[in-house]
C-alpha atoms as a PDB file:
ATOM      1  CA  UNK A   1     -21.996  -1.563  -7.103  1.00  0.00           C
ATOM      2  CA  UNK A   2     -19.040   0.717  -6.244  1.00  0.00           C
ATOM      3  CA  UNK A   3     -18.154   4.011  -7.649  1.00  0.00           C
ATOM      4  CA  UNK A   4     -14.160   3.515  -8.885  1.00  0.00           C
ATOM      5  CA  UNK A   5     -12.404   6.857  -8.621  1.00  0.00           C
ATOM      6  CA  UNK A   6      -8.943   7.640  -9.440  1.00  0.00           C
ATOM      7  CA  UNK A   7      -7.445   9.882  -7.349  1.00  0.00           C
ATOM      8  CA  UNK A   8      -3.760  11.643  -8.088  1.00  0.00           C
ATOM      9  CA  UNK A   9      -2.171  14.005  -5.127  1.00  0.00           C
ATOM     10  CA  UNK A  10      -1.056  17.120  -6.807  1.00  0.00           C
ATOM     11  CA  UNK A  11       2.483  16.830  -5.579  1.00  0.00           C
ATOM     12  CA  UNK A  12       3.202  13.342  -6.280  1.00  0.00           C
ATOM     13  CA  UNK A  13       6.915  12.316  -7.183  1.00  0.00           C
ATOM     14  CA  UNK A  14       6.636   8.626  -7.913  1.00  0.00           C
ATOM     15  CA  UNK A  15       6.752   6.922 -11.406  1.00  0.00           C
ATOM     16  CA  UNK A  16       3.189   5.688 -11.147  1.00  0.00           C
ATOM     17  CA  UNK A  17       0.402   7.963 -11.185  1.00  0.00           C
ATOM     18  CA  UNK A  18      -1.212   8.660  -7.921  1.00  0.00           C
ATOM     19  CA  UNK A  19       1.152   7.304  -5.337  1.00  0.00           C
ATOM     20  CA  UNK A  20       3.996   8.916  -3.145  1.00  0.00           C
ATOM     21  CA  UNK A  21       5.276   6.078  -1.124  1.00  0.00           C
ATOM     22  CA  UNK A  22       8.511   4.594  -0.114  1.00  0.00           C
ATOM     23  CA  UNK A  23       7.873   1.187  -2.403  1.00  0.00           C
ATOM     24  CA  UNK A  24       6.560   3.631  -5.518  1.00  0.00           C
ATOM     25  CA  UNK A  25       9.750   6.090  -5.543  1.00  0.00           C
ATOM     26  CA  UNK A  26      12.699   3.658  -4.224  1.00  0.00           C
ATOM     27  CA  UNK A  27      10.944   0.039  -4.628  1.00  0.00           C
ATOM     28  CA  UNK A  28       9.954  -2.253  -6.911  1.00  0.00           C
ATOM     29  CA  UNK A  29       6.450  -1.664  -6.861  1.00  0.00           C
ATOM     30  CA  UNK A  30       5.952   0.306 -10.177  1.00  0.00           C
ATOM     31  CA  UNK A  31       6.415  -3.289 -11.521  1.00  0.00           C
ATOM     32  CA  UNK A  32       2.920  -3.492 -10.234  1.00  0.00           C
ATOM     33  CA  UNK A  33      -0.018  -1.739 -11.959  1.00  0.00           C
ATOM     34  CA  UNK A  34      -1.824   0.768  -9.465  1.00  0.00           C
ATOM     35  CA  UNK A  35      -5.383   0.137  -8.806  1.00  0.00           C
ATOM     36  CA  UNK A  36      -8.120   2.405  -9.145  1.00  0.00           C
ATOM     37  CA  UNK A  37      -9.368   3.115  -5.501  1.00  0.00           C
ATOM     38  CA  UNK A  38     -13.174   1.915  -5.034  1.00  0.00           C
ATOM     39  CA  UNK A  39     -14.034   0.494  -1.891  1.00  0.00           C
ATOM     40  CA  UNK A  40     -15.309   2.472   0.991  1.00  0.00           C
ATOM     41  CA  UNK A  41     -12.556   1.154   3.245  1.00  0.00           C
ATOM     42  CA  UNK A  42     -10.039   2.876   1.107  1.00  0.00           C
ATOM     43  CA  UNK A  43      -7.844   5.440   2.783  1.00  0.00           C
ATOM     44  CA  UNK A  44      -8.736   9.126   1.417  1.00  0.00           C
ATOM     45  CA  UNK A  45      -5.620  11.186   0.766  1.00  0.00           C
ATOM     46  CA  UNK A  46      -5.905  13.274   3.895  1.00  0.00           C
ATOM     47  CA  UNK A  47      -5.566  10.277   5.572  1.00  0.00           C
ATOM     48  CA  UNK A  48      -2.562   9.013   3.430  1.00  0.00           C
ATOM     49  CA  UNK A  49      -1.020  12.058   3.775  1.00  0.00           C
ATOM     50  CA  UNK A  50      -1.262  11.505   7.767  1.00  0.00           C
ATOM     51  CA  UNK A  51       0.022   7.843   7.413  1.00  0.00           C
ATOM     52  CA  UNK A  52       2.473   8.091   4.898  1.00  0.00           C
ATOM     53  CA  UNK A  53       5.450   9.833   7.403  1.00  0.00           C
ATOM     54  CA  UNK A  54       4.682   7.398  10.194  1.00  0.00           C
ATOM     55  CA  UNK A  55       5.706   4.826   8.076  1.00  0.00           C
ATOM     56  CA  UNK A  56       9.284   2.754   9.215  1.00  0.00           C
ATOM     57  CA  UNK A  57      12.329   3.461   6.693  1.00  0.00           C
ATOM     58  CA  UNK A  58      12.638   0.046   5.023  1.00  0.00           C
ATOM     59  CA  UNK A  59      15.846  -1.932   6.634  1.00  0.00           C
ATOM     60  CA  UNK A  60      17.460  -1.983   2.733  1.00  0.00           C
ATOM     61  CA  UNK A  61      17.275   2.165   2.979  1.00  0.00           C
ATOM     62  CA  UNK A  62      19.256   2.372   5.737  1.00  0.00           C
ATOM     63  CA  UNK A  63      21.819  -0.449   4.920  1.00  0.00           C
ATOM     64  CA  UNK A  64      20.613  -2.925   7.157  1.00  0.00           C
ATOM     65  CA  UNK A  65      19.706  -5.527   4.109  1.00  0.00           C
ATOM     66  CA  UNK A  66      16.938  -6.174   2.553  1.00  0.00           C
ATOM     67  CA  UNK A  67      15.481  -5.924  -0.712  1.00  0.00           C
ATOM     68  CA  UNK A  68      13.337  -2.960  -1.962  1.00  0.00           C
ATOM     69  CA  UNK A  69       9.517  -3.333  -1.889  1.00  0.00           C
ATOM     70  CA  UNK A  70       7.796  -4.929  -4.210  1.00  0.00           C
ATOM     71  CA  UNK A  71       4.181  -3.625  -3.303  1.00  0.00           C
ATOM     72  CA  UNK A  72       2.878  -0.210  -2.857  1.00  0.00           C
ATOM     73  CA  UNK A  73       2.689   0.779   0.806  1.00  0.00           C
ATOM     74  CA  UNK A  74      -0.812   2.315  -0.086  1.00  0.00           C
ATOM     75  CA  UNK A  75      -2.235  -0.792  -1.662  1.00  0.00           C
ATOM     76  CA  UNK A  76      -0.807  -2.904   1.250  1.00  0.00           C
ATOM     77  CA  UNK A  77      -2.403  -1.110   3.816  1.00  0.00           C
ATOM     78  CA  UNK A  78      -5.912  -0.782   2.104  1.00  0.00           C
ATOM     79  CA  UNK A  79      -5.749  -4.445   1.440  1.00  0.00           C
ATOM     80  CA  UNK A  80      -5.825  -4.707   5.240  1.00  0.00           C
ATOM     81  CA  UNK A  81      -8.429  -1.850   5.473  1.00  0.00           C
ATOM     82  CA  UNK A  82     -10.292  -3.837   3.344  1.00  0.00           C
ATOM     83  CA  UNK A  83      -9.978  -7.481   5.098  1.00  0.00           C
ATOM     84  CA  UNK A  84     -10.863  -5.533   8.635  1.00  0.00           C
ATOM     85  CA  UNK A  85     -13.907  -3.370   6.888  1.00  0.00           C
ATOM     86  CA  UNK A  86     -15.478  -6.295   5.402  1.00  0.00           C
ATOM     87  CA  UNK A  87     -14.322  -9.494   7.653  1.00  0.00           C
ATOM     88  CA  UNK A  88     -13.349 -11.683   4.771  1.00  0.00           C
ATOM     89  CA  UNK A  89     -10.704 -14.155   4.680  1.00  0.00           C
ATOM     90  CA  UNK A  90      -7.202 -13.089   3.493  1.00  0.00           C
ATOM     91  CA  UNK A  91      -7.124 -15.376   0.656  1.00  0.00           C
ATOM     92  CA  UNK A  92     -10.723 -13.503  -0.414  1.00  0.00           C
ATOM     93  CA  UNK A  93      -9.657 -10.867  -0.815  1.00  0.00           C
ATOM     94  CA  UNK A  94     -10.380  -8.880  -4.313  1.00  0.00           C
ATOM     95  CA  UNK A  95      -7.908  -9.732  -6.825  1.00  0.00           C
ATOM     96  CA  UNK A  96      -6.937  -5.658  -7.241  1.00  0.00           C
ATOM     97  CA  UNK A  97      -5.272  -5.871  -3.852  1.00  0.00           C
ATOM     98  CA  UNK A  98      -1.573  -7.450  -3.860  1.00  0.00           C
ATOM     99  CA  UNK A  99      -1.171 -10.917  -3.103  1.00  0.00           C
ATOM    100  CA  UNK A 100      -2.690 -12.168   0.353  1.00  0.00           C
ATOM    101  CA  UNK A 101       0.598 -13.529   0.812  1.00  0.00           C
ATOM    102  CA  UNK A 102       2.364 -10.195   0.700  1.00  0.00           C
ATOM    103  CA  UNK A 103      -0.106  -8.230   3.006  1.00  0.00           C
ATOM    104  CA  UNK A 104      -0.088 -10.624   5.981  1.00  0.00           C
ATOM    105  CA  UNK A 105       3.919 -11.016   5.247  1.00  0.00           C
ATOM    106  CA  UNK A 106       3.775  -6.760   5.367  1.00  0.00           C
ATOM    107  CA  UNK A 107       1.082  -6.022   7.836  1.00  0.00           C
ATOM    108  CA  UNK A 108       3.198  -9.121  10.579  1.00  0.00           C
ATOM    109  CA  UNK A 109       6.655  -7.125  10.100  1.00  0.00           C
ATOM    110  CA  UNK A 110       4.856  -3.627  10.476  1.00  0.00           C
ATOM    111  CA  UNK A 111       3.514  -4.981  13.468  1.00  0.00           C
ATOM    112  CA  UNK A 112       6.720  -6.064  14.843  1.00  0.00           C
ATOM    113  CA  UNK A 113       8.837  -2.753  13.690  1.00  0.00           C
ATOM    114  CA  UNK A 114       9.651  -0.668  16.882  1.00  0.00           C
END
């Protein structure tokens, strides 16, 4: 079984515990609880803290339209971490992950940001 540790960066802004992003501070996605990070694909925070500023300005931040996030950028990308680290099918994935429905939707307009 997996070893479920909470982790919480020291210089976090957001309203939920542990997470800095975009979807956490502007978003929508405290609607959603935070999960506890377990698997081995998860991303450490060293390696968050290299993703995180690569990440495109959402469209509805810069007044292009839109509609804030509803998902933590975090989860969203570990849900794909996940799918790729243990080859399941997107609807298989763990139930702590968002919606299968919202990572492909993210992870196919991430792909096609320039």
């Amino acid at each position: 079984m997996f070893d479920c540790v909470v982790s919480v960066p020291a210089a976090s802004t957001s309203g939920a515990p542990g997470c800095d992003c975009l979807a956490h501070r502007f978003g929508n996605a405290a609607d959603h609880p935070d999960r506890a990070r377990c698997y081995d694909s998860d991303m450490s925070d060293a390696e968050w803290a290299v993703v995180r500023p690569l990440l495109p300005v959402p469209a509805w931040m810069e007044g292009r339209g839109g509609r804030p996030e509803g998902y933590c950028h975090r989860q969203l990308i570990d849900a794909v971490r996940y799918l790729t680290w243990e080859g399941v099918r997107w609807a298989s994935m763990p139930r702590d992950f968002p919606t299968w429905r919202a990572v492909t939707a993210s992870s196919v307009a991430g792909a096609t940001t320039t």
